[in-house]
N, C-alpha and C. Protein backbone atom coordinates (compact mmCIF):
# COMPACT_ATOMS: atom_id res chain seq x y z
N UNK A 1 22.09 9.60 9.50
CA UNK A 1 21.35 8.72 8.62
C UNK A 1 20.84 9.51 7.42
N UNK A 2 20.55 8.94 6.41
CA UNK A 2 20.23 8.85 5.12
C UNK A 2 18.85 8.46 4.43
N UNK A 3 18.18 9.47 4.36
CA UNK A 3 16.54 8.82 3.38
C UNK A 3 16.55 9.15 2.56
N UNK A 4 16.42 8.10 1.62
CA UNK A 4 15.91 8.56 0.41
C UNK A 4 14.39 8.63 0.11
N UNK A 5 13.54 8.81 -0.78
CA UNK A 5 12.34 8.94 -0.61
C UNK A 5 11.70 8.35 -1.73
N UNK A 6 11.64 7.26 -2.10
CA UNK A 6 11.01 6.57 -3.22
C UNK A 6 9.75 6.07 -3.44
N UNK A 7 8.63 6.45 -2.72
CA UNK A 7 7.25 6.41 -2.65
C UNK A 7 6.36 6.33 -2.23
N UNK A 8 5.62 6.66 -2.35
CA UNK A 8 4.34 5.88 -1.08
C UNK A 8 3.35 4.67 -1.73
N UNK A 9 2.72 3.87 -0.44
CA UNK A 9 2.36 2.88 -0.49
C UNK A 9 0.79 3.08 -0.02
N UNK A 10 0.11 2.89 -0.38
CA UNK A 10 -1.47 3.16 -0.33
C UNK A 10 -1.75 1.78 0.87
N UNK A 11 -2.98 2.12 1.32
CA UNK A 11 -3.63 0.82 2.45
C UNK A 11 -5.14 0.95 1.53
N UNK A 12 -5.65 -0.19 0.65
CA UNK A 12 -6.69 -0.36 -0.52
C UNK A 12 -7.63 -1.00 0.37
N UNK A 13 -8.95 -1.13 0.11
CA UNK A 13 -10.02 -1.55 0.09
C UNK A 13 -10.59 -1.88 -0.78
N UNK A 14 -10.90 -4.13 -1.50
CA UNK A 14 -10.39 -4.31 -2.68
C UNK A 14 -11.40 -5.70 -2.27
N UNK A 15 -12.19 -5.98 -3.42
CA UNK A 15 -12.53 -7.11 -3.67
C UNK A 15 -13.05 -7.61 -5.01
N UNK A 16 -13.59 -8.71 -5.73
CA UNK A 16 -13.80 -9.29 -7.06
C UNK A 16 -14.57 -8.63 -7.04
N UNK A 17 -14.55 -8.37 -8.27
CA UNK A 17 -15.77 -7.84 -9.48
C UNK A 17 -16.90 -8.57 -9.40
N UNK A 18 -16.85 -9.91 -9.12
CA UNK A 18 -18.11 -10.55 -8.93
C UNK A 18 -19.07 -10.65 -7.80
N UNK A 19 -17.90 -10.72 -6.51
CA UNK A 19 -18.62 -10.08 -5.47
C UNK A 19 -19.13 -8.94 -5.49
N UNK A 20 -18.76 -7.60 -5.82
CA UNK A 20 -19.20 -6.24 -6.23
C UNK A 20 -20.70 -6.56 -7.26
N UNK A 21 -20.76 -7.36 -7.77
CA UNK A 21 -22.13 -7.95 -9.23
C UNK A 21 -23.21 -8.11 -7.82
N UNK A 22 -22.97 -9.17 -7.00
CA UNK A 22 -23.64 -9.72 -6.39
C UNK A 22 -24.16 -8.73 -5.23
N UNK A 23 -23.08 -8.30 -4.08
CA UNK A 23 -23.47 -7.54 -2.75
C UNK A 23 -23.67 -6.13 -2.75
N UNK A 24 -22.72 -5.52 -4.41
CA UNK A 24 -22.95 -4.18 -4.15
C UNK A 24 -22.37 -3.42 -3.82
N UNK A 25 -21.37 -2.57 -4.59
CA UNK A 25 -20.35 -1.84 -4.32
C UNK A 25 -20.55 -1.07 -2.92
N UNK A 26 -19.62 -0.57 -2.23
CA UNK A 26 -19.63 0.42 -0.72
C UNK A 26 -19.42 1.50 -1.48
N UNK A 27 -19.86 2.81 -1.61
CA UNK A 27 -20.11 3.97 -1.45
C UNK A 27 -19.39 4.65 -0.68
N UNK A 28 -19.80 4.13 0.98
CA UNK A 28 -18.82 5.00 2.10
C UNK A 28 -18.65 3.95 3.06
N UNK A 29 -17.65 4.12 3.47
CA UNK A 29 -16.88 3.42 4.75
C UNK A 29 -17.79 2.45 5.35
N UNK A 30 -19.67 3.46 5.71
CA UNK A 30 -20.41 2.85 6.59
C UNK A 30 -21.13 1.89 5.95
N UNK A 31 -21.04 1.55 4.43
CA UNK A 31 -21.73 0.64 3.96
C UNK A 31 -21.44 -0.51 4.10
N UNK A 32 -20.01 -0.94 4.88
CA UNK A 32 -19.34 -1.81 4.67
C UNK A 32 -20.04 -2.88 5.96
N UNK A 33 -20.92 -2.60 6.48
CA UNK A 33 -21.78 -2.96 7.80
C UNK A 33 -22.66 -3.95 6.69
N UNK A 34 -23.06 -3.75 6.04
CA UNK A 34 -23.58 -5.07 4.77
C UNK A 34 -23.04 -5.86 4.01
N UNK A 35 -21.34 -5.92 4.47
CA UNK A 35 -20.58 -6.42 3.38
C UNK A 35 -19.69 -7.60 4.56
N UNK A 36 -19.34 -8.86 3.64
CA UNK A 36 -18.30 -9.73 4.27
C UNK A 36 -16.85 -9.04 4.20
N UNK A 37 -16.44 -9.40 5.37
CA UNK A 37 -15.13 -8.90 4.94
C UNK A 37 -13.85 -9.63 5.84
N UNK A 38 -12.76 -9.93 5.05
CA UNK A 38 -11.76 -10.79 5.34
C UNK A 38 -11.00 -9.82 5.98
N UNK A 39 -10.26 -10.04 7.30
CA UNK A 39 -9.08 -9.84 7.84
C UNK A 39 -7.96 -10.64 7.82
N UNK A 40 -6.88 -9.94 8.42
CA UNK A 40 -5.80 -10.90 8.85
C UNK A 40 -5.34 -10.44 9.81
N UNK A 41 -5.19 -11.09 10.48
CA UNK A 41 -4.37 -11.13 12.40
C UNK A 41 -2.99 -9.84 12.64
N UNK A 42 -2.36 -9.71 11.66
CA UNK A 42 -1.46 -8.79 11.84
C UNK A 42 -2.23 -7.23 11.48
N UNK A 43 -3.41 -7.22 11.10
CA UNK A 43 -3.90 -6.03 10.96
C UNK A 43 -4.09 -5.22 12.15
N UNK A 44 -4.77 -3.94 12.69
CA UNK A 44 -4.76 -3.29 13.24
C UNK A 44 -6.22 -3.83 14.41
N UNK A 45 -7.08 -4.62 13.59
CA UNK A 45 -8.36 -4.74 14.47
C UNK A 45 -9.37 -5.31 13.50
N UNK A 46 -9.27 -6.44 13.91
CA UNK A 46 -10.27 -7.61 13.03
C UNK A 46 -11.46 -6.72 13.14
N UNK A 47 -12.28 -5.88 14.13
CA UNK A 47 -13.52 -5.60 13.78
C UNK A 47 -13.42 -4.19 13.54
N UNK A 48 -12.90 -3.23 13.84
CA UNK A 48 -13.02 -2.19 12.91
C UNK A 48 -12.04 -1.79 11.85
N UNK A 49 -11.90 -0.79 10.34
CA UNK A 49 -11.33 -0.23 10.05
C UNK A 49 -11.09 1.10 10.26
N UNK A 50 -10.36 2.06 10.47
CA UNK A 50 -9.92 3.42 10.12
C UNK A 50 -10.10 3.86 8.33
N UNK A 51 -10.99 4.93 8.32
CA UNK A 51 -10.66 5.71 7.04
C UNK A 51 -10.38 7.17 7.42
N UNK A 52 -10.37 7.81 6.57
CA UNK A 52 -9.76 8.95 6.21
C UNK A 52 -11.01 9.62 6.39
N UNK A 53 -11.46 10.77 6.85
CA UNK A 53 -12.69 11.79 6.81
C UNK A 53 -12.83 13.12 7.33
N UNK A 54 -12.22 13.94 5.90
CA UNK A 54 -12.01 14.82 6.11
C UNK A 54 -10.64 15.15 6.34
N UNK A 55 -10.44 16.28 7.82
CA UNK A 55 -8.66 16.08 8.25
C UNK A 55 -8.58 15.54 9.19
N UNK A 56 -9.58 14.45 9.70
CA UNK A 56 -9.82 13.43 11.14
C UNK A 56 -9.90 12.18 10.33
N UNK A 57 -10.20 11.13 11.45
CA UNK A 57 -10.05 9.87 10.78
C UNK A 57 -11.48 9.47 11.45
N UNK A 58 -12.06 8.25 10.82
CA UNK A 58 -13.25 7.43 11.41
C UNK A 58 -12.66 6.36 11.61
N UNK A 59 -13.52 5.63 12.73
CA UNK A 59 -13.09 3.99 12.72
C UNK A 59 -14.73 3.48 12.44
N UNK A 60 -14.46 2.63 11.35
CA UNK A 60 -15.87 1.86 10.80
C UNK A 60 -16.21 0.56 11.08
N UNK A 61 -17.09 0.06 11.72
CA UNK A 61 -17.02 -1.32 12.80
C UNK A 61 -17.04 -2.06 10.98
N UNK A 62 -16.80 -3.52 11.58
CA UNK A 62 -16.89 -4.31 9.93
C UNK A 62 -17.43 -5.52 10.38
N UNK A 63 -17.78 -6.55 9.77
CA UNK A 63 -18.17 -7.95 10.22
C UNK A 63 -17.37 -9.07 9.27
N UNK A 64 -16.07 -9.38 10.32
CA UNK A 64 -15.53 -10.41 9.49
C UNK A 64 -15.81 -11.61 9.49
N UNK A 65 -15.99 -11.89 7.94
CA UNK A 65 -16.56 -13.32 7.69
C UNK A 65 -15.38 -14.43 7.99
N UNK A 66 -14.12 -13.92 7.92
CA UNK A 66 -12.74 -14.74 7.49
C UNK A 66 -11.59 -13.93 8.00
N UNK A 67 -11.02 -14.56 9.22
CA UNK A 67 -9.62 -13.74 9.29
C UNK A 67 -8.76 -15.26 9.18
N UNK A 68 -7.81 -14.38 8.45
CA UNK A 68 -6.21 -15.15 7.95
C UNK A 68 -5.05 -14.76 8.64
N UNK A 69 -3.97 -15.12 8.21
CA UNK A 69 -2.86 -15.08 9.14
C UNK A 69 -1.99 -14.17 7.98
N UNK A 70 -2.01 -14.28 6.99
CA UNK A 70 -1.19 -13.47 6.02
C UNK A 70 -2.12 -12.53 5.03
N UNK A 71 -1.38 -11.23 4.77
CA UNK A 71 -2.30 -10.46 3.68
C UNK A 71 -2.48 -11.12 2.54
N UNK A 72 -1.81 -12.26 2.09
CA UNK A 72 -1.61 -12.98 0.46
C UNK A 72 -2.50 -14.00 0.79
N UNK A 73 -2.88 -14.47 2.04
CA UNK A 73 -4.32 -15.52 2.18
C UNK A 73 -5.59 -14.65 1.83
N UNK A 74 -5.33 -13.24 2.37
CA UNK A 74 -6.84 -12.24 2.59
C UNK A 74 -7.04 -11.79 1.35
N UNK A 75 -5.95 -12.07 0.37
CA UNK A 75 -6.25 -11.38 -1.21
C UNK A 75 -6.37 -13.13 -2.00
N UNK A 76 -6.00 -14.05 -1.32
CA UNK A 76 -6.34 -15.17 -2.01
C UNK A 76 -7.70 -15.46 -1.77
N UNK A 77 -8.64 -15.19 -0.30
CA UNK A 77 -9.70 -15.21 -0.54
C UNK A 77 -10.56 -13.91 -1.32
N UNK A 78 -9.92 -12.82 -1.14
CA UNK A 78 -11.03 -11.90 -1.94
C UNK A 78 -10.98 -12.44 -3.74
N UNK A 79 -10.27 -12.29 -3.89
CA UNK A 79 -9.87 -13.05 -5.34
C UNK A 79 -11.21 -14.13 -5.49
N UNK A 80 -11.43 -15.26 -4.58
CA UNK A 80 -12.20 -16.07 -4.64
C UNK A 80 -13.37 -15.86 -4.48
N UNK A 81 -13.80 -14.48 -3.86
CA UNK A 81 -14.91 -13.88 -3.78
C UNK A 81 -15.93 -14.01 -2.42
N UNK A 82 -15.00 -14.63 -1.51
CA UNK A 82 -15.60 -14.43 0.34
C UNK A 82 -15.52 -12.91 0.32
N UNK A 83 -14.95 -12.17 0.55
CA UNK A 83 -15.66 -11.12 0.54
C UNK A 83 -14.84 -9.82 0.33
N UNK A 84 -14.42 -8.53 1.29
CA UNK A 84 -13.62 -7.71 1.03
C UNK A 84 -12.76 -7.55 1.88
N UNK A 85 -11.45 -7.16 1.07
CA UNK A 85 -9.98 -7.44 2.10
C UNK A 85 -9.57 -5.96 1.95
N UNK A 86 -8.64 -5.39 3.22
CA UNK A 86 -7.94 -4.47 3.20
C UNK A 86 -6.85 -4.81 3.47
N UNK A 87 -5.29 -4.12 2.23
CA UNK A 87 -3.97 -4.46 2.29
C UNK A 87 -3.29 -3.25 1.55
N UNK A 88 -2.21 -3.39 1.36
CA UNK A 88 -1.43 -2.55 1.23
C UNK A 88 -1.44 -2.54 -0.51
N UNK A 89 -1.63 -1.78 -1.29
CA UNK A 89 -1.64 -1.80 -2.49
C UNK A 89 -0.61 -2.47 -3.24
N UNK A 90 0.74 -2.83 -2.91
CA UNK A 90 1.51 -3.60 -3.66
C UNK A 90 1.41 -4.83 -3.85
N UNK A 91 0.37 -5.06 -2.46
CA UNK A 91 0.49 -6.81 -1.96
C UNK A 91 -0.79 -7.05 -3.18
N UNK A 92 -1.62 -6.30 -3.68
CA UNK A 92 -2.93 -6.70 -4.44
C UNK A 92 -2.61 -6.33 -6.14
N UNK A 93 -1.71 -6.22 -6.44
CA UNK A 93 -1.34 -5.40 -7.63
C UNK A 93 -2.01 -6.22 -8.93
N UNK A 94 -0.49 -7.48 -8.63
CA UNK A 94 -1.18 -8.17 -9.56
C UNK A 94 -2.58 -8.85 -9.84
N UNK A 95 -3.11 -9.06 -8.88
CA UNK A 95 -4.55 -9.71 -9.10
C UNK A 95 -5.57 -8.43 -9.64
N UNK A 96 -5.33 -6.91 -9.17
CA UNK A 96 -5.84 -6.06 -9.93
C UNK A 96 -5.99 -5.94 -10.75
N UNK A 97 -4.74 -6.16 -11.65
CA UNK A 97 -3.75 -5.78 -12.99
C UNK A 97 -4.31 -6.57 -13.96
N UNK A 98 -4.84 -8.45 -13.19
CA UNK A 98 -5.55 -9.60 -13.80
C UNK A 98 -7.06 -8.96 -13.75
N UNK A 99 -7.76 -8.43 -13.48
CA UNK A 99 -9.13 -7.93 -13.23
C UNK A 99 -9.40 -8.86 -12.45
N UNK A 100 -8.63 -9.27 -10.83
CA UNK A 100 -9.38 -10.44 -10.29
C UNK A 100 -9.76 -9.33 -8.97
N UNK A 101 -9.53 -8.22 -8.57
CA UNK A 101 -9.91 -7.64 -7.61
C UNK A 101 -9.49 -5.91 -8.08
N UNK A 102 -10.67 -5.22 -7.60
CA UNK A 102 -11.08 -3.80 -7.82
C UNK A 102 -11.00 -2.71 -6.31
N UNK A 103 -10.54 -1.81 -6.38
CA UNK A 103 -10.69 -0.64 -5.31
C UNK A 103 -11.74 -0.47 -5.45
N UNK A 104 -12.12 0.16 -4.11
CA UNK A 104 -13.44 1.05 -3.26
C UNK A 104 -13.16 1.68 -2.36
N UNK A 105 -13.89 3.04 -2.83
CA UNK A 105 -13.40 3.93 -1.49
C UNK A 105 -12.52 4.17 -1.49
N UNK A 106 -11.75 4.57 -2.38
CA UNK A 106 -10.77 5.39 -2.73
C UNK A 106 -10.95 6.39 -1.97
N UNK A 107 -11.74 7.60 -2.31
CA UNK A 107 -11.87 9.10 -1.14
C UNK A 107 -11.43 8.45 0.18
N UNK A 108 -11.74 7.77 0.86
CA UNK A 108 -11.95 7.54 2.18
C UNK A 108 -10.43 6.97 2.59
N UNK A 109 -9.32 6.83 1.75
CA UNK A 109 -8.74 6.27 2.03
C UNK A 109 -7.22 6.83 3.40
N UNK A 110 -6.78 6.39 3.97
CA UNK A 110 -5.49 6.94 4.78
C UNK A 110 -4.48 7.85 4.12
N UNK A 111 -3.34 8.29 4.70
CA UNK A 111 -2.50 9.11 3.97
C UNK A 111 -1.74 7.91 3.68
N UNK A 112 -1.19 8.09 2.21
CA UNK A 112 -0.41 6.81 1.59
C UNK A 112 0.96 6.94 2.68
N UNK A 113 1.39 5.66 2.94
CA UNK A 113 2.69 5.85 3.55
C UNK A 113 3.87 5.67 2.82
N UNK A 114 4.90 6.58 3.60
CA UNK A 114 6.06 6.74 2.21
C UNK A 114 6.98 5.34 2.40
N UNK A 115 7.53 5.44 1.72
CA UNK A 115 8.98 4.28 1.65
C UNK A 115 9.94 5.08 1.61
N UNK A 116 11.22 4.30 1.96
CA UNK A 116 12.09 5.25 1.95
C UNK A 116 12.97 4.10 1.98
N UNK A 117 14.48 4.45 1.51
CA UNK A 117 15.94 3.46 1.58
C UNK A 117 16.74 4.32 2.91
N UNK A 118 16.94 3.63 4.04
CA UNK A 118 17.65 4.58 4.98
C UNK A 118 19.04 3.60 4.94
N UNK A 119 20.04 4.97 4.97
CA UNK A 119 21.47 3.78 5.21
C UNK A 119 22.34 5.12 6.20
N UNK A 120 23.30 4.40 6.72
CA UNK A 120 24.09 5.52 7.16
C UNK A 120 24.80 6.76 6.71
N UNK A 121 24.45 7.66 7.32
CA UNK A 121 25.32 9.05 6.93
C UNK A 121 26.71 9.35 6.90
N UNK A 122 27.36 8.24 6.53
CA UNK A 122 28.92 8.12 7.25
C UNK A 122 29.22 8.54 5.58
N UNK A 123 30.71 9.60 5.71
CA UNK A 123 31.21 10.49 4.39
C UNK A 123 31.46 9.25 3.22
N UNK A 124 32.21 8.40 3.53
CA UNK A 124 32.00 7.53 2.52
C UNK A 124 31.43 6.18 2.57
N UNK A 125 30.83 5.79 2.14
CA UNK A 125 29.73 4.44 1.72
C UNK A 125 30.92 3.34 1.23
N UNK A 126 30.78 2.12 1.41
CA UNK A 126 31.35 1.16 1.14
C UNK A 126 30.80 0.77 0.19
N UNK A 127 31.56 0.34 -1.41
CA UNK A 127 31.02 0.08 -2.21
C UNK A 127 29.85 -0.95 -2.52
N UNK A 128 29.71 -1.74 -1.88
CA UNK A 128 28.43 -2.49 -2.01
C UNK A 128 27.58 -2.26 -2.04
N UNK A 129 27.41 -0.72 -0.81
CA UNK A 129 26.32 -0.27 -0.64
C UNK A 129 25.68 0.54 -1.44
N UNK A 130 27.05 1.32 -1.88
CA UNK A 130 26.28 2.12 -3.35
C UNK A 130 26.09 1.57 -4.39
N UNK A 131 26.65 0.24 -4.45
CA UNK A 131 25.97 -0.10 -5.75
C UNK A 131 25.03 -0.81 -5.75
N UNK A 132 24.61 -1.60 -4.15
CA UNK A 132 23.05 -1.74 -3.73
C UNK A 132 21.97 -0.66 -4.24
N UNK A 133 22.34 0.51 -3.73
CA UNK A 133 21.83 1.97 -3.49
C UNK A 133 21.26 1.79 -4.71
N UNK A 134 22.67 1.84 -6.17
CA UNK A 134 22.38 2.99 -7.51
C UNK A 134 21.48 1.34 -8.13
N UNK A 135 21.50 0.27 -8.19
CA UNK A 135 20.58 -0.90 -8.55
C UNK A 135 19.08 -0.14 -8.19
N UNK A 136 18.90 -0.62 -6.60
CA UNK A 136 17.70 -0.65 -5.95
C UNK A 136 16.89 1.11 -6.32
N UNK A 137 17.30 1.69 -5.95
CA UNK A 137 16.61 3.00 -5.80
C UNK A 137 16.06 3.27 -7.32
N UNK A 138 16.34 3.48 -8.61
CA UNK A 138 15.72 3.30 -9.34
C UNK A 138 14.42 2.31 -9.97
N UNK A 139 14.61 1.30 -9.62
CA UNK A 139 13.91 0.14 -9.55
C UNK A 139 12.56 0.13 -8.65
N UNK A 140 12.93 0.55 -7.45
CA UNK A 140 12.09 0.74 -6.63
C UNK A 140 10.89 1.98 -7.01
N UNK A 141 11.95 3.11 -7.71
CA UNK A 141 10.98 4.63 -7.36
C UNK A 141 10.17 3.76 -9.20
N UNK A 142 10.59 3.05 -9.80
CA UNK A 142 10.29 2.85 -11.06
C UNK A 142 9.15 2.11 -11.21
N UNK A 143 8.53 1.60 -9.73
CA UNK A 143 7.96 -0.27 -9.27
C UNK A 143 6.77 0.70 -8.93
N UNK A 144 7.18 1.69 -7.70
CA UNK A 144 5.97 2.48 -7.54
C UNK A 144 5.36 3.39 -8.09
N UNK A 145 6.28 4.20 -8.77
CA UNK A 145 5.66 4.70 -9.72
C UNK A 145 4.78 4.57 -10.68
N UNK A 146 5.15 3.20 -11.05
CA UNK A 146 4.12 2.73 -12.25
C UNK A 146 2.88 1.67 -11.48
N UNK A 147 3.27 1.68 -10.35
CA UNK A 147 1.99 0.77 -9.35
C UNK A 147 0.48 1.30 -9.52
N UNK A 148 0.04 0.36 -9.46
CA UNK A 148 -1.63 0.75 -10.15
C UNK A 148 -2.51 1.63 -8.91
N UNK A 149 -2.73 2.63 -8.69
CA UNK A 149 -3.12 3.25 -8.34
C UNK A 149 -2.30 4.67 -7.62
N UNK A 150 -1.03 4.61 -8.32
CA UNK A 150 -0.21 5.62 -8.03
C UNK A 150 -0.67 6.94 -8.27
N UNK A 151 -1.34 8.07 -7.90
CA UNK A 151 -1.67 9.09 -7.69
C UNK A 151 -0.99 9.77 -8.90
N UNK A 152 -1.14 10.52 -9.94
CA UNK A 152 -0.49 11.24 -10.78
C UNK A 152 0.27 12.50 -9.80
N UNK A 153 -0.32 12.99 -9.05
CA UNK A 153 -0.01 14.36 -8.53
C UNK A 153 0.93 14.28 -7.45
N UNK A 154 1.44 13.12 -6.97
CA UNK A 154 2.79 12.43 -6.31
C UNK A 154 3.83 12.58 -6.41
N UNK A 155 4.53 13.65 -6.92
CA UNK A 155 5.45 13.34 -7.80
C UNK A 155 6.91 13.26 -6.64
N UNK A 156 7.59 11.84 -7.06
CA UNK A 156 8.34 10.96 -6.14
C UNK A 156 9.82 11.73 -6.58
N UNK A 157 10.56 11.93 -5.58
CA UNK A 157 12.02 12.79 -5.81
C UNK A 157 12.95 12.40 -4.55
N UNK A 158 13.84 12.84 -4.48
CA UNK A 158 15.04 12.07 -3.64
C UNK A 158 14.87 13.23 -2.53
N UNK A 159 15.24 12.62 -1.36
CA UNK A 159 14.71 13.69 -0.19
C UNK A 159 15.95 13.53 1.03
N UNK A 160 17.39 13.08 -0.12
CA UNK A 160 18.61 12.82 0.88
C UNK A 160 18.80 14.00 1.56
N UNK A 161 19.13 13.33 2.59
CA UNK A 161 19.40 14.90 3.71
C UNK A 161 20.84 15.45 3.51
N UNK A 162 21.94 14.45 2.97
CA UNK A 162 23.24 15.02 2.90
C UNK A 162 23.67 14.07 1.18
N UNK A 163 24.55 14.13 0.93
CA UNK A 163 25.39 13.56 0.05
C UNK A 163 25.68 12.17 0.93
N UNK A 164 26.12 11.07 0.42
CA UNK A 164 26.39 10.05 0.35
C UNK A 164 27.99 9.49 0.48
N UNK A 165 29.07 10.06 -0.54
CA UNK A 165 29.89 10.08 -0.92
C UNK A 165 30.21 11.04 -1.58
N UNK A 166 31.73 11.08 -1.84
CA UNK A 166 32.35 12.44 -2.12
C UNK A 166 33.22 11.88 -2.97
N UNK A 167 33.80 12.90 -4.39
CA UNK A 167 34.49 11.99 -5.05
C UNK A 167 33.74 11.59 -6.13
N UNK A 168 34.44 10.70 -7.18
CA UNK A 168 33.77 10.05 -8.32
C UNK A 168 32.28 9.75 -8.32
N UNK A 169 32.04 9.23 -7.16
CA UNK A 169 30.46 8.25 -6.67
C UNK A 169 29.57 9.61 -6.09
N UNK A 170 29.73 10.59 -6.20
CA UNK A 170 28.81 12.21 -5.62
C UNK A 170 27.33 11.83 -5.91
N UNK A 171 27.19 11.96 -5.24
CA UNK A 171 24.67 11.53 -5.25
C UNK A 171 24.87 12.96 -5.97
């Protein structure tokens, strides 16, 4: 098999600007014990979160006001201003991008997880696939790269373990 390595994906801690006016930005993980906060069912644990602290991790109890069934309900209510949602930074982009929802707690946050395109290691690739491949993989490292909170000091590079194809089409 075959990885390529086209970025990582952050897990944000994100709600309106207006809620932030009103309750009061979190500081640290443990402030979040005064704050509403939306889940969704496929998350890890409606009542606590995991942050980052230090080279260990914490789990921070939370009090959810609202759990949903999808991350795009939990950013449709933070947007609306019930309270604060945790998701994956791509899923919140645009409403960021609109000034309808802001990070917190950035420091505290997990190790971003990478993405990657995996396809088989077989000597030659069937053309579809590479021209899936040479489409997508730019596009992709191009999507995260410029994703709003992309780390400057990241710097995203191809991490194929072998060549692809041999011949005209050579990675």
């Amino acid at each position: 098999m075959i990885a390529t390595h086209i970025g990582t994906i952050r897990r944000v801690v994100c709600a309106n600007p207006t809620y932030f006016a009103v309750r009061g930005r979190p500081q640290k993980p443990s402030d979040l014990r005064d704050h509403d906060c939306i889940t969704f069912d496929r998350s890890a644990s409606p009542h606590a979160w995991k942050f980052a602290n230090g080279n260990g991790e914490i789990l921070v109890p939370i009090r959810s006001r609202l759990t949903v069934s999808t991350a795009e309900a939990a950013i449709a209510a933070a947007v609306a201003g019930v309270g604060i949602t945790r998701v994956m930074s791509y899923k919140m982009e645009n409403a960021s991008r609109a000034g309808e929802l802001e990070i917190v707690l950035e420091a505290f946050e997990p190790t971003p997880r990478p993405v990657n395109i995996v396809y088989p290691g077989q000597r030659l690739l069937p053309l579809k696939v590479r021209a899936f491949l040479d489409w997508a993989t730019p596009r992709l490292k191009g999507r995260l790269t410029e994703q709003l909170g992309q780390p400057d000091n990241q710097t995203i590079t191809d991490l194929a373990v072998k060549p692809a194809l041999r011949g005209p089409f050579s990675v």
